[in-house]
C-alpha atoms as a PDB file:
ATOM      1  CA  UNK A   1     -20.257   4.766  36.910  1.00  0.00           C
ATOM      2  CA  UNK A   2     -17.313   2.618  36.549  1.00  0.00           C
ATOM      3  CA  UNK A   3     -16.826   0.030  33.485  1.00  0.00           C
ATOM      4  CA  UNK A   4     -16.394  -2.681  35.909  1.00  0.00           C
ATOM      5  CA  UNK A   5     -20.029  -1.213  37.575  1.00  0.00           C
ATOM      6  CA  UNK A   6     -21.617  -1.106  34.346  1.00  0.00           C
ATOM      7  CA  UNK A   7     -21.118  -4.475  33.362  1.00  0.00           C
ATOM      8  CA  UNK A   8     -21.994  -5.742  36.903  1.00  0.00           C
ATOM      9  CA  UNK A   9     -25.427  -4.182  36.289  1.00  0.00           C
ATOM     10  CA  UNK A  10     -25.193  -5.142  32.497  1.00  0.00           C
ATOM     11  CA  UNK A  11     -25.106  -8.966  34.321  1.00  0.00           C
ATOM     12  CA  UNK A  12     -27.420  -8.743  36.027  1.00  0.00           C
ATOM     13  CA  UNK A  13     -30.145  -7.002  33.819  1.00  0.00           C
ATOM     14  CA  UNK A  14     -29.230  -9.964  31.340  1.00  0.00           C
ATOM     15  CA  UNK A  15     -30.005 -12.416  33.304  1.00  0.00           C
ATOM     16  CA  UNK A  16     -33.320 -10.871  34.798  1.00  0.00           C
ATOM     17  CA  UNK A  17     -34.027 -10.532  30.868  1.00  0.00           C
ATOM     18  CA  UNK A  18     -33.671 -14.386  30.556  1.00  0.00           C
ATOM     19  CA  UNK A  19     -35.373 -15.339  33.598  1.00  0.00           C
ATOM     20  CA  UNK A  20     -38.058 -13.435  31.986  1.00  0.00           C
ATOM     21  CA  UNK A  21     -38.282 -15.295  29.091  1.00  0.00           C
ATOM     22  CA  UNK A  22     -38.755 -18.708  30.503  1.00  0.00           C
ATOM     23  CA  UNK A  23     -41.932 -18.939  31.083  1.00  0.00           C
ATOM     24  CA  UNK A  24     -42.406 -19.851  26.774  1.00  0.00           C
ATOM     25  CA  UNK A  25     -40.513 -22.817  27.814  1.00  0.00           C
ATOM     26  CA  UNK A  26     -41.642 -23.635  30.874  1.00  0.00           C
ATOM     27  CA  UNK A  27     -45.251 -23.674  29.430  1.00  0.00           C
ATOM     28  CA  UNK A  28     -44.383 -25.457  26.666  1.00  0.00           C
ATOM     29  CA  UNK A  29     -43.035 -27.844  28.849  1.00  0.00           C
ATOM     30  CA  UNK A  30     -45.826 -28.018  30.923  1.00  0.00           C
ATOM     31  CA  UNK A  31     -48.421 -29.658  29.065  1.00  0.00           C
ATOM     32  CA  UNK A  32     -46.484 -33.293  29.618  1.00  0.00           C
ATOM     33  CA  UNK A  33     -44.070 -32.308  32.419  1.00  0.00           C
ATOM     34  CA  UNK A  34     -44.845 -31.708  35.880  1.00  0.00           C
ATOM     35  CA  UNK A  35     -42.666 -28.740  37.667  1.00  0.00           C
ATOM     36  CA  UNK A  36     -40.317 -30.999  39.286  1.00  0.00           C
ATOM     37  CA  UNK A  37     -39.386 -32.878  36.307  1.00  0.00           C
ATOM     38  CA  UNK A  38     -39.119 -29.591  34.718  1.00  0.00           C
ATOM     39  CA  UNK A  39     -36.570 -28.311  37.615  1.00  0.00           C
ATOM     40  CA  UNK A  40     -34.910 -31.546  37.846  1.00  0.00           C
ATOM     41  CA  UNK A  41     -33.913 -31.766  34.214  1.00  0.00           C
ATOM     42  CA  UNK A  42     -33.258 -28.192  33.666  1.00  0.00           C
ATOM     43  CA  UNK A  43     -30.556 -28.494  36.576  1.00  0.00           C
ATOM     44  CA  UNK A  44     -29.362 -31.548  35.889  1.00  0.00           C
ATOM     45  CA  UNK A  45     -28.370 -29.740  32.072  1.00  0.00           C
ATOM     46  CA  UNK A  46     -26.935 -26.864  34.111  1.00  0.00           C
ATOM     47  CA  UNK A  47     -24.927 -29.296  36.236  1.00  0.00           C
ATOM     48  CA  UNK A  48     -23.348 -31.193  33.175  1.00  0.00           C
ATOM     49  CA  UNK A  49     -22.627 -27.326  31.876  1.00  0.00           C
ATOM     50  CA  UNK A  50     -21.373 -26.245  34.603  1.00  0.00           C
ATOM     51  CA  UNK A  51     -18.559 -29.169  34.537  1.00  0.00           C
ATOM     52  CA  UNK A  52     -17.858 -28.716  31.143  1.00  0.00           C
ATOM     53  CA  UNK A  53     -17.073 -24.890  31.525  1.00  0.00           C
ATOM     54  CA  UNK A  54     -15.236 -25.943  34.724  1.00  0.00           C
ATOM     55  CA  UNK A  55     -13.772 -28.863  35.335  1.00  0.00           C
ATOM     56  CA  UNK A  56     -11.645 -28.752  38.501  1.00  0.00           C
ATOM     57  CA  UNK A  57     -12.877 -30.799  40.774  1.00  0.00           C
ATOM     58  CA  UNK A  58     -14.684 -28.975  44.171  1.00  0.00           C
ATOM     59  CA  UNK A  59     -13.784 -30.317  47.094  1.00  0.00           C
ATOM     60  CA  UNK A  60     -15.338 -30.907  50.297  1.00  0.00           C
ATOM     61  CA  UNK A  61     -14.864 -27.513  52.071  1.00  0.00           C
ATOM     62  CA  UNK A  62     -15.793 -28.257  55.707  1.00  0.00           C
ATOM     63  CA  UNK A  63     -19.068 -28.522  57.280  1.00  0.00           C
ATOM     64  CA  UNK A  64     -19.431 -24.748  57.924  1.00  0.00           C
ATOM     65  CA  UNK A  65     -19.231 -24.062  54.236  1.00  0.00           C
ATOM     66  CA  UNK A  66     -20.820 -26.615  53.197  1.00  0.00           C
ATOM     67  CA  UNK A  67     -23.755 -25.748  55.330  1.00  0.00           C
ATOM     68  CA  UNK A  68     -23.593 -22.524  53.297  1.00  0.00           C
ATOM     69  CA  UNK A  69     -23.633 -23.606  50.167  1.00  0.00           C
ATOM     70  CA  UNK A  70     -26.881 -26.370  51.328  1.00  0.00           C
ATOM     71  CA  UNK A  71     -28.849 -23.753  52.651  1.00  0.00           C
ATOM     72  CA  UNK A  72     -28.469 -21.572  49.650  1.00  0.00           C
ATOM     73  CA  UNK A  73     -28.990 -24.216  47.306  1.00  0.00           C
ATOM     74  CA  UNK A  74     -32.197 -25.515  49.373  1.00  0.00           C
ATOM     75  CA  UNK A  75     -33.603 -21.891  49.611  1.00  0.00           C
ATOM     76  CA  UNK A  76     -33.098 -20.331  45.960  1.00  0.00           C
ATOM     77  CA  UNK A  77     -32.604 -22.668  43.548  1.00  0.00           C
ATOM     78  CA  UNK A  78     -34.794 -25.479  44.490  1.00  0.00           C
ATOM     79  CA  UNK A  79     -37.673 -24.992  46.840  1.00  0.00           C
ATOM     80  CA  UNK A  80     -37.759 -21.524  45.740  1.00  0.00           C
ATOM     81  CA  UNK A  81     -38.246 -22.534  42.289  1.00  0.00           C
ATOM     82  CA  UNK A  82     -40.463 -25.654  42.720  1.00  0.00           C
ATOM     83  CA  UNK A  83     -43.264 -23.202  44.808  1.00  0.00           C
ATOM     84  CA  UNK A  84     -43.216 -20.316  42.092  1.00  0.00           C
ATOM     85  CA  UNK A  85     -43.871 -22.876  39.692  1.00  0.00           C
ATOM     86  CA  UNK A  86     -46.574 -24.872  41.864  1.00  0.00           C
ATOM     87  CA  UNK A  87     -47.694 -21.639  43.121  1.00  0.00           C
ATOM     88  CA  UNK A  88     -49.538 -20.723  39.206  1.00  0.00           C
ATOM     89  CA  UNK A  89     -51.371 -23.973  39.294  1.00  0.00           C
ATOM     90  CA  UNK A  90     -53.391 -22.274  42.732  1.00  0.00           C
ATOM     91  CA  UNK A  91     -53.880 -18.423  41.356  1.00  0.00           C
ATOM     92  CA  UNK A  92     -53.379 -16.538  38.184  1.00  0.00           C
ATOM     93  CA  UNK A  93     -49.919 -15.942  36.691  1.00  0.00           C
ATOM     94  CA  UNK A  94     -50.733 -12.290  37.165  1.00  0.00           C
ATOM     95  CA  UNK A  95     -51.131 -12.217  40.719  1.00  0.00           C
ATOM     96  CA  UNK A  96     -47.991 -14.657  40.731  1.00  0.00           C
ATOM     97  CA  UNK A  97     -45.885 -12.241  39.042  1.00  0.00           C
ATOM     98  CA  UNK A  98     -47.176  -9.045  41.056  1.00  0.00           C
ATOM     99  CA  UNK A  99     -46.229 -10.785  44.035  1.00  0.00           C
ATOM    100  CA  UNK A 100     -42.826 -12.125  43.132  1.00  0.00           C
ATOM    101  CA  UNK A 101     -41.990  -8.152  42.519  1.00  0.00           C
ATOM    102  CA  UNK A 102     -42.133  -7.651  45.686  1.00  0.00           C
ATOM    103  CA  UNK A 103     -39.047  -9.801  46.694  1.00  0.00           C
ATOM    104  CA  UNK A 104     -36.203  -6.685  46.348  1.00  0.00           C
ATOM    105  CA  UNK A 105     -38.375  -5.351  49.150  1.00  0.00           C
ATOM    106  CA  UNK A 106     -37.809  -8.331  51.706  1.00  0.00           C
ATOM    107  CA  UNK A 107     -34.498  -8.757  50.082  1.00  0.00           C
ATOM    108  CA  UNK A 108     -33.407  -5.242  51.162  1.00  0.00           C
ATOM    109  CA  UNK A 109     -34.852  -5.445  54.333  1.00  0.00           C
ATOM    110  CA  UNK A 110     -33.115  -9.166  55.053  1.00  0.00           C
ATOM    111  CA  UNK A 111     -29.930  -7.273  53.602  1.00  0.00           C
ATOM    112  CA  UNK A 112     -29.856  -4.338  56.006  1.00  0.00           C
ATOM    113  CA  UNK A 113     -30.113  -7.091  59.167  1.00  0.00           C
ATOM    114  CA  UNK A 114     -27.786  -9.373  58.244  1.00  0.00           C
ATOM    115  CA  UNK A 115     -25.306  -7.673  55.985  1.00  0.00           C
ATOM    116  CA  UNK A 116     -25.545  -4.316  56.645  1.00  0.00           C
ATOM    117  CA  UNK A 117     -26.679  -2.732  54.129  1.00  0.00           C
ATOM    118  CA  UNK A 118     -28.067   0.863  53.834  1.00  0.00           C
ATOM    119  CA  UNK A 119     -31.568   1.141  52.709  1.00  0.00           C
ATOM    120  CA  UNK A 120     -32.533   4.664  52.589  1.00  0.00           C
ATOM    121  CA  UNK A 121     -36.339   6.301  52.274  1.00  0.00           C
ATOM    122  CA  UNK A 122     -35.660   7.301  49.045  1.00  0.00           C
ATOM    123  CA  UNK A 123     -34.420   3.368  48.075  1.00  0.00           C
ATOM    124  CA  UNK A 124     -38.244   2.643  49.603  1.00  0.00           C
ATOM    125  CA  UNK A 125     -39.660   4.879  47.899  1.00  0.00           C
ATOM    126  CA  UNK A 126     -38.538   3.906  44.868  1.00  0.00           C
ATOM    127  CA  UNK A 127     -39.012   0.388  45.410  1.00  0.00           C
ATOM    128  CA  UNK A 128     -42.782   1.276  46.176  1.00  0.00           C
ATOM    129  CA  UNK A 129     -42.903   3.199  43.125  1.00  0.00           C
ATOM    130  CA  UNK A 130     -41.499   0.405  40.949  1.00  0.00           C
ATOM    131  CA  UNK A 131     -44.255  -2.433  42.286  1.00  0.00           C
ATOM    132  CA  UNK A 132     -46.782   0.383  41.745  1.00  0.00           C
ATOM    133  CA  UNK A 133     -45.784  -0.145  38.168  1.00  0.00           C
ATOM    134  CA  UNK A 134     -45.669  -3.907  38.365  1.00  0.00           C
ATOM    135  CA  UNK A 135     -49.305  -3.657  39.093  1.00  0.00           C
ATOM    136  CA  UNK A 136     -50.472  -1.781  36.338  1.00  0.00           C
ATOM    137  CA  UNK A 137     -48.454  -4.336  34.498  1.00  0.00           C
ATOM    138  CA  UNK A 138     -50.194  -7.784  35.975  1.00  0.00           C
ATOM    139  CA  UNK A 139     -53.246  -5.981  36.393  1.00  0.00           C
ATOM    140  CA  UNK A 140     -54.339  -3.172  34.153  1.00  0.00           C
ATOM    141  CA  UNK A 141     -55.584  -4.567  31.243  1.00  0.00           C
ATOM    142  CA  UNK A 142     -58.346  -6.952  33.787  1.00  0.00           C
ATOM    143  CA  UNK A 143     -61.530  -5.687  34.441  1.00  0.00           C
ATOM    144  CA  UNK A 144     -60.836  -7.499  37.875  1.00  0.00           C
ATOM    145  CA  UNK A 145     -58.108  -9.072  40.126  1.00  0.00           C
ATOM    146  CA  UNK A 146     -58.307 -13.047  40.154  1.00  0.00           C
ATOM    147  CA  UNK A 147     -56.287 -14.104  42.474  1.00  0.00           C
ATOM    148  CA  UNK A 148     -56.262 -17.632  44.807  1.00  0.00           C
ATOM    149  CA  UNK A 149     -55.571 -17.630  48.704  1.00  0.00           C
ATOM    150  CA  UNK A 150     -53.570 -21.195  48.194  1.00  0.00           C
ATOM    151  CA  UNK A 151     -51.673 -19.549  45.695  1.00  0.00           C
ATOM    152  CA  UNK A 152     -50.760 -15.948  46.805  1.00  0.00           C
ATOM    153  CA  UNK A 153     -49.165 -17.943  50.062  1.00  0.00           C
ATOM    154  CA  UNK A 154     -47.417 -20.571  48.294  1.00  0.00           C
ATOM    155  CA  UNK A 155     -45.363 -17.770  46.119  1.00  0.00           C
ATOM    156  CA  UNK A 156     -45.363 -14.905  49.008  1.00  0.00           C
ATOM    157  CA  UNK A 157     -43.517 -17.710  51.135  1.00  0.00           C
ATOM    158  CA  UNK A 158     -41.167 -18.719  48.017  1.00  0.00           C
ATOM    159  CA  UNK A 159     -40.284 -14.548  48.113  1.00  0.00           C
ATOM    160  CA  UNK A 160     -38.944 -14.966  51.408  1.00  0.00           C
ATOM    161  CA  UNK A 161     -37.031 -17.483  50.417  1.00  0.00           C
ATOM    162  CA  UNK A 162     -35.720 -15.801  47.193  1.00  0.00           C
ATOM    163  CA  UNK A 163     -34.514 -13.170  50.242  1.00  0.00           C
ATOM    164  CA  UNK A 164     -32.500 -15.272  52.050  1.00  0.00           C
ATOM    165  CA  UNK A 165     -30.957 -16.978  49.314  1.00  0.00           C
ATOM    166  CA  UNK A 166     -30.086 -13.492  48.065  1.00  0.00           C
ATOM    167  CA  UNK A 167     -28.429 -12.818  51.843  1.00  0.00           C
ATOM    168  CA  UNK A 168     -26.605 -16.275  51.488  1.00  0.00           C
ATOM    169  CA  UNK A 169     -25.010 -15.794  48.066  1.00  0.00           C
ATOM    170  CA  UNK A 170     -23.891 -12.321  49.545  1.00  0.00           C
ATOM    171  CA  UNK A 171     -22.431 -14.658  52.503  1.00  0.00           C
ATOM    172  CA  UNK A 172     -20.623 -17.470  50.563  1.00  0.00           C
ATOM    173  CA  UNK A 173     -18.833 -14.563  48.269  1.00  0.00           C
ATOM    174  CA  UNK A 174     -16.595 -14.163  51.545  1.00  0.00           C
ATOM    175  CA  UNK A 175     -15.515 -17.669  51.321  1.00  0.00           C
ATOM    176  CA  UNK A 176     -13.930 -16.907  47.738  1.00  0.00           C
ATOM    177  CA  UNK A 177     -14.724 -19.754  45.954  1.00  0.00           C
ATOM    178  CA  UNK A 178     -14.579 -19.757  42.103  1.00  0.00           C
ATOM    179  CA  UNK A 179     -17.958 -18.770  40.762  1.00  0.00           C
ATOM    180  CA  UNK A 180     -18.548 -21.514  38.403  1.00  0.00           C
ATOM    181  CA  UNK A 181     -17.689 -24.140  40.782  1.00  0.00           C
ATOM    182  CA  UNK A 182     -20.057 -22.705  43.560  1.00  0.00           C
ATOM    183  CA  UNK A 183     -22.763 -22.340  41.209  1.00  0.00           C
ATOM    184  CA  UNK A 184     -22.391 -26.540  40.317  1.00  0.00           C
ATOM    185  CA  UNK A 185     -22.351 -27.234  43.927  1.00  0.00           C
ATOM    186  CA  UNK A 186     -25.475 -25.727  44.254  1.00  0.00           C
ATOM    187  CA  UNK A 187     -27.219 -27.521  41.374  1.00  0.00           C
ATOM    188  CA  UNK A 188     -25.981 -30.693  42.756  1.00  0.00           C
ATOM    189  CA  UNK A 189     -27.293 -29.931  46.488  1.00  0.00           C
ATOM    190  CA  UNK A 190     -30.339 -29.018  44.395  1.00  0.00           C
ATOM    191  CA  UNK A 191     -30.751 -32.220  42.557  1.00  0.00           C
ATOM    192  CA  UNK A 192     -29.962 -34.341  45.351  1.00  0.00           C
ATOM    193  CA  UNK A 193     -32.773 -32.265  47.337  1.00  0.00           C
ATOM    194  CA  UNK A 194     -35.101 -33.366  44.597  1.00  0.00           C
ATOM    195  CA  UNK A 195     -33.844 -36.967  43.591  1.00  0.00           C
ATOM    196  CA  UNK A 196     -36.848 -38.702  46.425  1.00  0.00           C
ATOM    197  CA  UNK A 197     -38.968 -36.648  44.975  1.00  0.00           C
ATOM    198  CA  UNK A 198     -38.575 -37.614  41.544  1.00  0.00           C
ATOM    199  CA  UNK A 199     -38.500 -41.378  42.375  1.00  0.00           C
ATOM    200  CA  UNK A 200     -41.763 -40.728  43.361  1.00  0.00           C
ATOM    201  CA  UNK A 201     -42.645 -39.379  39.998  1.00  0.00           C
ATOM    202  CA  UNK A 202     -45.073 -42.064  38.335  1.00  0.00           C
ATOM    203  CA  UNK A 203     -44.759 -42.282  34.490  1.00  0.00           C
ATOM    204  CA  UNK A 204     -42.033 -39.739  34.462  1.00  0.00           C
ATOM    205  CA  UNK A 205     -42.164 -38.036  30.973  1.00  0.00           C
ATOM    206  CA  UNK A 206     -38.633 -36.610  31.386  1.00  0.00           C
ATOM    207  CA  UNK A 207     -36.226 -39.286  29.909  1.00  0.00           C
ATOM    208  CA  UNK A 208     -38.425 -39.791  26.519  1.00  0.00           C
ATOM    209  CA  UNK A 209     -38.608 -35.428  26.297  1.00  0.00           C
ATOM    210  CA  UNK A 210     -34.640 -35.953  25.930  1.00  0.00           C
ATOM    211  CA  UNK A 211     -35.281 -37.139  22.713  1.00  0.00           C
ATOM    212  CA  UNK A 212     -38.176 -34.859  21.148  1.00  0.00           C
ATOM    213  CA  UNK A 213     -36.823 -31.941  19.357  1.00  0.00           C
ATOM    214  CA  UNK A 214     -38.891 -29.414  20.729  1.00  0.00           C
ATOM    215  CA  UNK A 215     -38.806 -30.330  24.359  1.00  0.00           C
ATOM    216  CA  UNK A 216     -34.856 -30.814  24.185  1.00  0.00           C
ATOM    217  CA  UNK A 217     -34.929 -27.463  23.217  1.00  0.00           C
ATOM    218  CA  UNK A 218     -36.837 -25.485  25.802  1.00  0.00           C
ATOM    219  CA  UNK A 219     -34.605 -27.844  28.579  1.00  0.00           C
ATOM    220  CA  UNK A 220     -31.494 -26.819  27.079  1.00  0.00           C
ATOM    221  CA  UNK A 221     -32.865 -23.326  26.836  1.00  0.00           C
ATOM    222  CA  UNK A 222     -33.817 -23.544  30.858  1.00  0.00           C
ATOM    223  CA  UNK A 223     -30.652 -25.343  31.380  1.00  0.00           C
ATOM    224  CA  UNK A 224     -27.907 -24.142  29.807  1.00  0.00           C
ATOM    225  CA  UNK A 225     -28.972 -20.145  30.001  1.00  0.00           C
ATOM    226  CA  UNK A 226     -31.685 -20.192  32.608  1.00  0.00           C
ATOM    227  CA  UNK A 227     -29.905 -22.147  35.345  1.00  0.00           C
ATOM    228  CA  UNK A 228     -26.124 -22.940  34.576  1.00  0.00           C
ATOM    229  CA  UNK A 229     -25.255 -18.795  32.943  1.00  0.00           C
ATOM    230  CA  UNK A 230     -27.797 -16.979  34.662  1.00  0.00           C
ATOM    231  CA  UNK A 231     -27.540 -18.661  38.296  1.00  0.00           C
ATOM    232  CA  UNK A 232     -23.783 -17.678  37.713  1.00  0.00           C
ATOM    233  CA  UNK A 233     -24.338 -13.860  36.441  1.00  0.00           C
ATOM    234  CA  UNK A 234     -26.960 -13.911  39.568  1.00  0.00           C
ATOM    235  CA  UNK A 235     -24.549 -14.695  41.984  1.00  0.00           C
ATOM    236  CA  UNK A 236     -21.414 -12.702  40.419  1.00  0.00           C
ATOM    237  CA  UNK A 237     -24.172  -9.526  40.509  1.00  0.00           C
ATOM    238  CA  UNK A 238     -24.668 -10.231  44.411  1.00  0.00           C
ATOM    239  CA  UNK A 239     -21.468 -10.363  44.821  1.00  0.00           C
ATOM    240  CA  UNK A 240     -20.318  -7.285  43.154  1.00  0.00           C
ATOM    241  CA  UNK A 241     -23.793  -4.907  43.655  1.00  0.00           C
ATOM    242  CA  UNK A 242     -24.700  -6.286  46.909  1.00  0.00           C
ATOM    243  CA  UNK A 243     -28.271  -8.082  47.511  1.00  0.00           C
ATOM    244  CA  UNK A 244     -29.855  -4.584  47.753  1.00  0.00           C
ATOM    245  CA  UNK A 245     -28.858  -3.199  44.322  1.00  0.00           C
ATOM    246  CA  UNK A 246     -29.239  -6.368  42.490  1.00  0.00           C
ATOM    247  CA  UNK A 247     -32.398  -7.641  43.544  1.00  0.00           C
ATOM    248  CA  UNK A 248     -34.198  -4.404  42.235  1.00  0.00           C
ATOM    249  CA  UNK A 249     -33.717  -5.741  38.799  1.00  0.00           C
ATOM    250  CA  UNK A 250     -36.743  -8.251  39.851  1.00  0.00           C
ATOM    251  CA  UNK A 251     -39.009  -5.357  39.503  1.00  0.00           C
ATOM    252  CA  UNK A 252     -38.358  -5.694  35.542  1.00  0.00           C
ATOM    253  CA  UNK A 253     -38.726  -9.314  34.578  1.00  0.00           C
ATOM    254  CA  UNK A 254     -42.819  -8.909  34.854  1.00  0.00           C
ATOM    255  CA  UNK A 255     -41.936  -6.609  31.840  1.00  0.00           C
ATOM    256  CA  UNK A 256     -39.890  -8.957  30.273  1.00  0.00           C
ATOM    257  CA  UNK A 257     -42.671 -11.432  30.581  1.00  0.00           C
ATOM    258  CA  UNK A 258     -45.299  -9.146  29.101  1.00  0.00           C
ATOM    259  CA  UNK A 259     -43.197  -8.105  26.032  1.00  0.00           C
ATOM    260  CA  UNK A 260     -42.148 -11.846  25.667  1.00  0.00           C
ATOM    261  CA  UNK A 261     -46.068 -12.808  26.108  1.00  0.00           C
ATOM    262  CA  UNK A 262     -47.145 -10.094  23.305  1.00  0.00           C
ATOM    263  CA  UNK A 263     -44.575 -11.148  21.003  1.00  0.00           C
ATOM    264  CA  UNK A 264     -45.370 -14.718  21.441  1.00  0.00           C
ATOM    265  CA  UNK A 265     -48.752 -14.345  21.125  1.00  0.00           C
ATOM    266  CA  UNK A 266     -48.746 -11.211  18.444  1.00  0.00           C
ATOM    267  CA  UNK A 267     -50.933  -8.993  20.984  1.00  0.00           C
ATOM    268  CA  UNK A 268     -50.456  -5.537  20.933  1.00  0.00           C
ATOM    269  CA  UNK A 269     -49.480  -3.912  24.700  1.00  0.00           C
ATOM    270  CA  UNK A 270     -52.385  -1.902  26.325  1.00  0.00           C
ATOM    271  CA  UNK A 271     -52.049   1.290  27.854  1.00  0.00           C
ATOM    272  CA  UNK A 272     -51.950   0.680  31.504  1.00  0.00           C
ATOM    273  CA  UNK A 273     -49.259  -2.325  30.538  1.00  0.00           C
ATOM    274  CA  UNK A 274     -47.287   0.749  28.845  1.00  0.00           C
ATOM    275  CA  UNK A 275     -48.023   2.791  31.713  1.00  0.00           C
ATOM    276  CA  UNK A 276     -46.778  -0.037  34.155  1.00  0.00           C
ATOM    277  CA  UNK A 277     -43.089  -0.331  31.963  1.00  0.00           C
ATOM    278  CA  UNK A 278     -42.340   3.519  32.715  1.00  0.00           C
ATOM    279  CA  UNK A 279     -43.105   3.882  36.155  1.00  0.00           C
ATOM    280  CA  UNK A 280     -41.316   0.750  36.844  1.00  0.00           C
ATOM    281  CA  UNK A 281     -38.598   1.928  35.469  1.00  0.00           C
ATOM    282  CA  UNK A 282     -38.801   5.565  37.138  1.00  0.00           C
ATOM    283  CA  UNK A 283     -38.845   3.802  40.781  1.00  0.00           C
ATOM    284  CA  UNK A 284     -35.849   1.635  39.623  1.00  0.00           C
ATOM    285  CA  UNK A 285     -34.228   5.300  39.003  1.00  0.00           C
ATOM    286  CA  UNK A 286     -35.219   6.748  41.844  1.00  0.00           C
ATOM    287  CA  UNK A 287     -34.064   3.793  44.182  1.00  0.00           C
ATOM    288  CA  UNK A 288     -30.662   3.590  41.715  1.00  0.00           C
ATOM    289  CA  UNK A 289     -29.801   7.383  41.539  1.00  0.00           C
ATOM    290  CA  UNK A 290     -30.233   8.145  45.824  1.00  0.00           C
ATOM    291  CA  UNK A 291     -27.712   5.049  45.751  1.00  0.00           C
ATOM    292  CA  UNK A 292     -25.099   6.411  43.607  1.00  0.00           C
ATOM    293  CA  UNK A 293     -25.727   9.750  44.871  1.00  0.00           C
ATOM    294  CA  UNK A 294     -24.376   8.740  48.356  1.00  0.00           C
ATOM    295  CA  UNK A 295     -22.088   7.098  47.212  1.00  0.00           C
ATOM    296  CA  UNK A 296     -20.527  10.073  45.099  1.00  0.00           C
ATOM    297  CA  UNK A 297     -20.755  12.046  48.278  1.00  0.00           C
ATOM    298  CA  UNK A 298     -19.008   9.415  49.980  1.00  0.00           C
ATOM    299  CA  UNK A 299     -16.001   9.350  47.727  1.00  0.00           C
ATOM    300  CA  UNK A 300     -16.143  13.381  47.807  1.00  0.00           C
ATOM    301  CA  UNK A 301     -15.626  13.972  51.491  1.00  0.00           C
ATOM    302  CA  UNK A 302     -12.972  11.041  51.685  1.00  0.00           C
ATOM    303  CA  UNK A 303     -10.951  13.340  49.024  1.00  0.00           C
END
């Protein structure tokens, strides 16, 4: 694997590991915020980043593009995120999580129709084999599977449209814009999505949580690495890996959450949670190396 390869995947794995994390935050945040304010002042952070890191103006690129860039910004980073938030409040964050594992599936199979990417048995298979793990993770320390109809919709429909933003970002890469300055169009699209909404919002607790310490902490936390870094790693990844390969790093933030969760809460892992980790990761493998493999084979016959 090639330096520039390994820190595509190095990207990408970082920023699954901080998606991972947020949910401290976001239930910290919780208990006075409601999910859009949340979003809203999360990306509104990452937008005021974003400018800082990159100043140069972005101008209007045509309606095509722009079209583009709306679409993606409508499907991944805000309705997306505004159901898999809402979607907790109808079901158990287990069965939340179990199901959101299953997005590199749809992803792959979006990717193959639209952009043409290979998916072999083996990169099934292995995908299988990883969400096999990502149940013993949400699931094997219950004596029993709660889960909530209203719920299990609401986040299996926000998967599909984690897929297609996935196929997008993969689509707006050809119209080389710079990275950053992509990435703050889509927050703004985003926040202009939401601003009705939030007018809406009665007793809005967001402008006062600007000034408590520990809520201006867990929004810089979401904003600053959550949205305005990782939403750029994301979308570099995509780029680089392709929506295939990148979107099988979903299968590991459930065990980023549990780790973070135990550590948190100083539980000790169970056995099936253990269990989960390894065969996670041995799908991942399996999916990775049949990849790579054709690929080597590739470059071997072209020699």
């Amino acid at each position: 694997m090639s330096k520039t390869r390994l820190r595509d995947h190095l990207l990408a794995f970082t920023t699954i590991f901080i998606w991972g994390l947020t949910f401290l935050s976001t239930k910290s945040l919780g208990s006075h915020l409601s999910s859009l304010e949340i979003l809203f002042g999360r990306y509104l952070i990452a937008y005021a980043v974003l400018w800082v890191m990159c100043p140069k103006p972005f101008f209007f690129q045509g309606w095509k593009k722009e079209g583009f860039l709306f679409a993606t910004a409508l499907s991944g980073a805000a309705v997306y995120q505004y159901l898999e938030n809402l979607s907790v409040s109808y079901t158990s964050p287990a069965s939340v999580s179990f199901i959101a594992a299953t997005a590199p599936i749809f992803t792959a199979l979006l990717a193959h129709r639209f952009l043409g990417e290979k998916v072999t048995a083996k990169t099934i298979i292995g995908m299988l084999v990883s969400l096999l793990g990502v149940f013993f993770i949400c699931f094997g320390d219950s004596k029993n599977v709660e889960t909530g109809m209203i719920g299990d919709l609401i986040i299996l429909g926000s998967i599909w449209l984690w897929a297609v933003y996935s196929v997008l970002v993969k689509k707006i890469a050809e119209f080389g814009f710079h990275q950053l300055q992509q990435t703050r169009r889509l927050f703004l699209y985003s926040l202009v999505f939401m601003l009705p909404f939030m007018l809406f919002q009665k007793n809005s607790g967001l402008l006062s949580a600007f000034f408590l310490k520990e809520s201006l902490f867990h929004l810089v936390f979401l904003g600053v690495f959550a949205s305005a870094l990782c939403f750029a790693g994301w979308n570099h990844a995509v780029e680089k890996l392709g929506a295939t390969t990148t979107s099988k790093y979903l299968f590991i933030m459930p065990l980023i959450t549990l780790i973070g969760q135990a550590l948190y809460n100083q539980n000790a892992l169970g056995k099936e949670a253990l269990l989960g980790m390894a065969v996670t990761l041995l799908g991942i493998g399996i999916s990775e190396f049949s990849l790579r493999r054709k690929e080597i084979q590739k470059k071997t016959k072209e020699l």
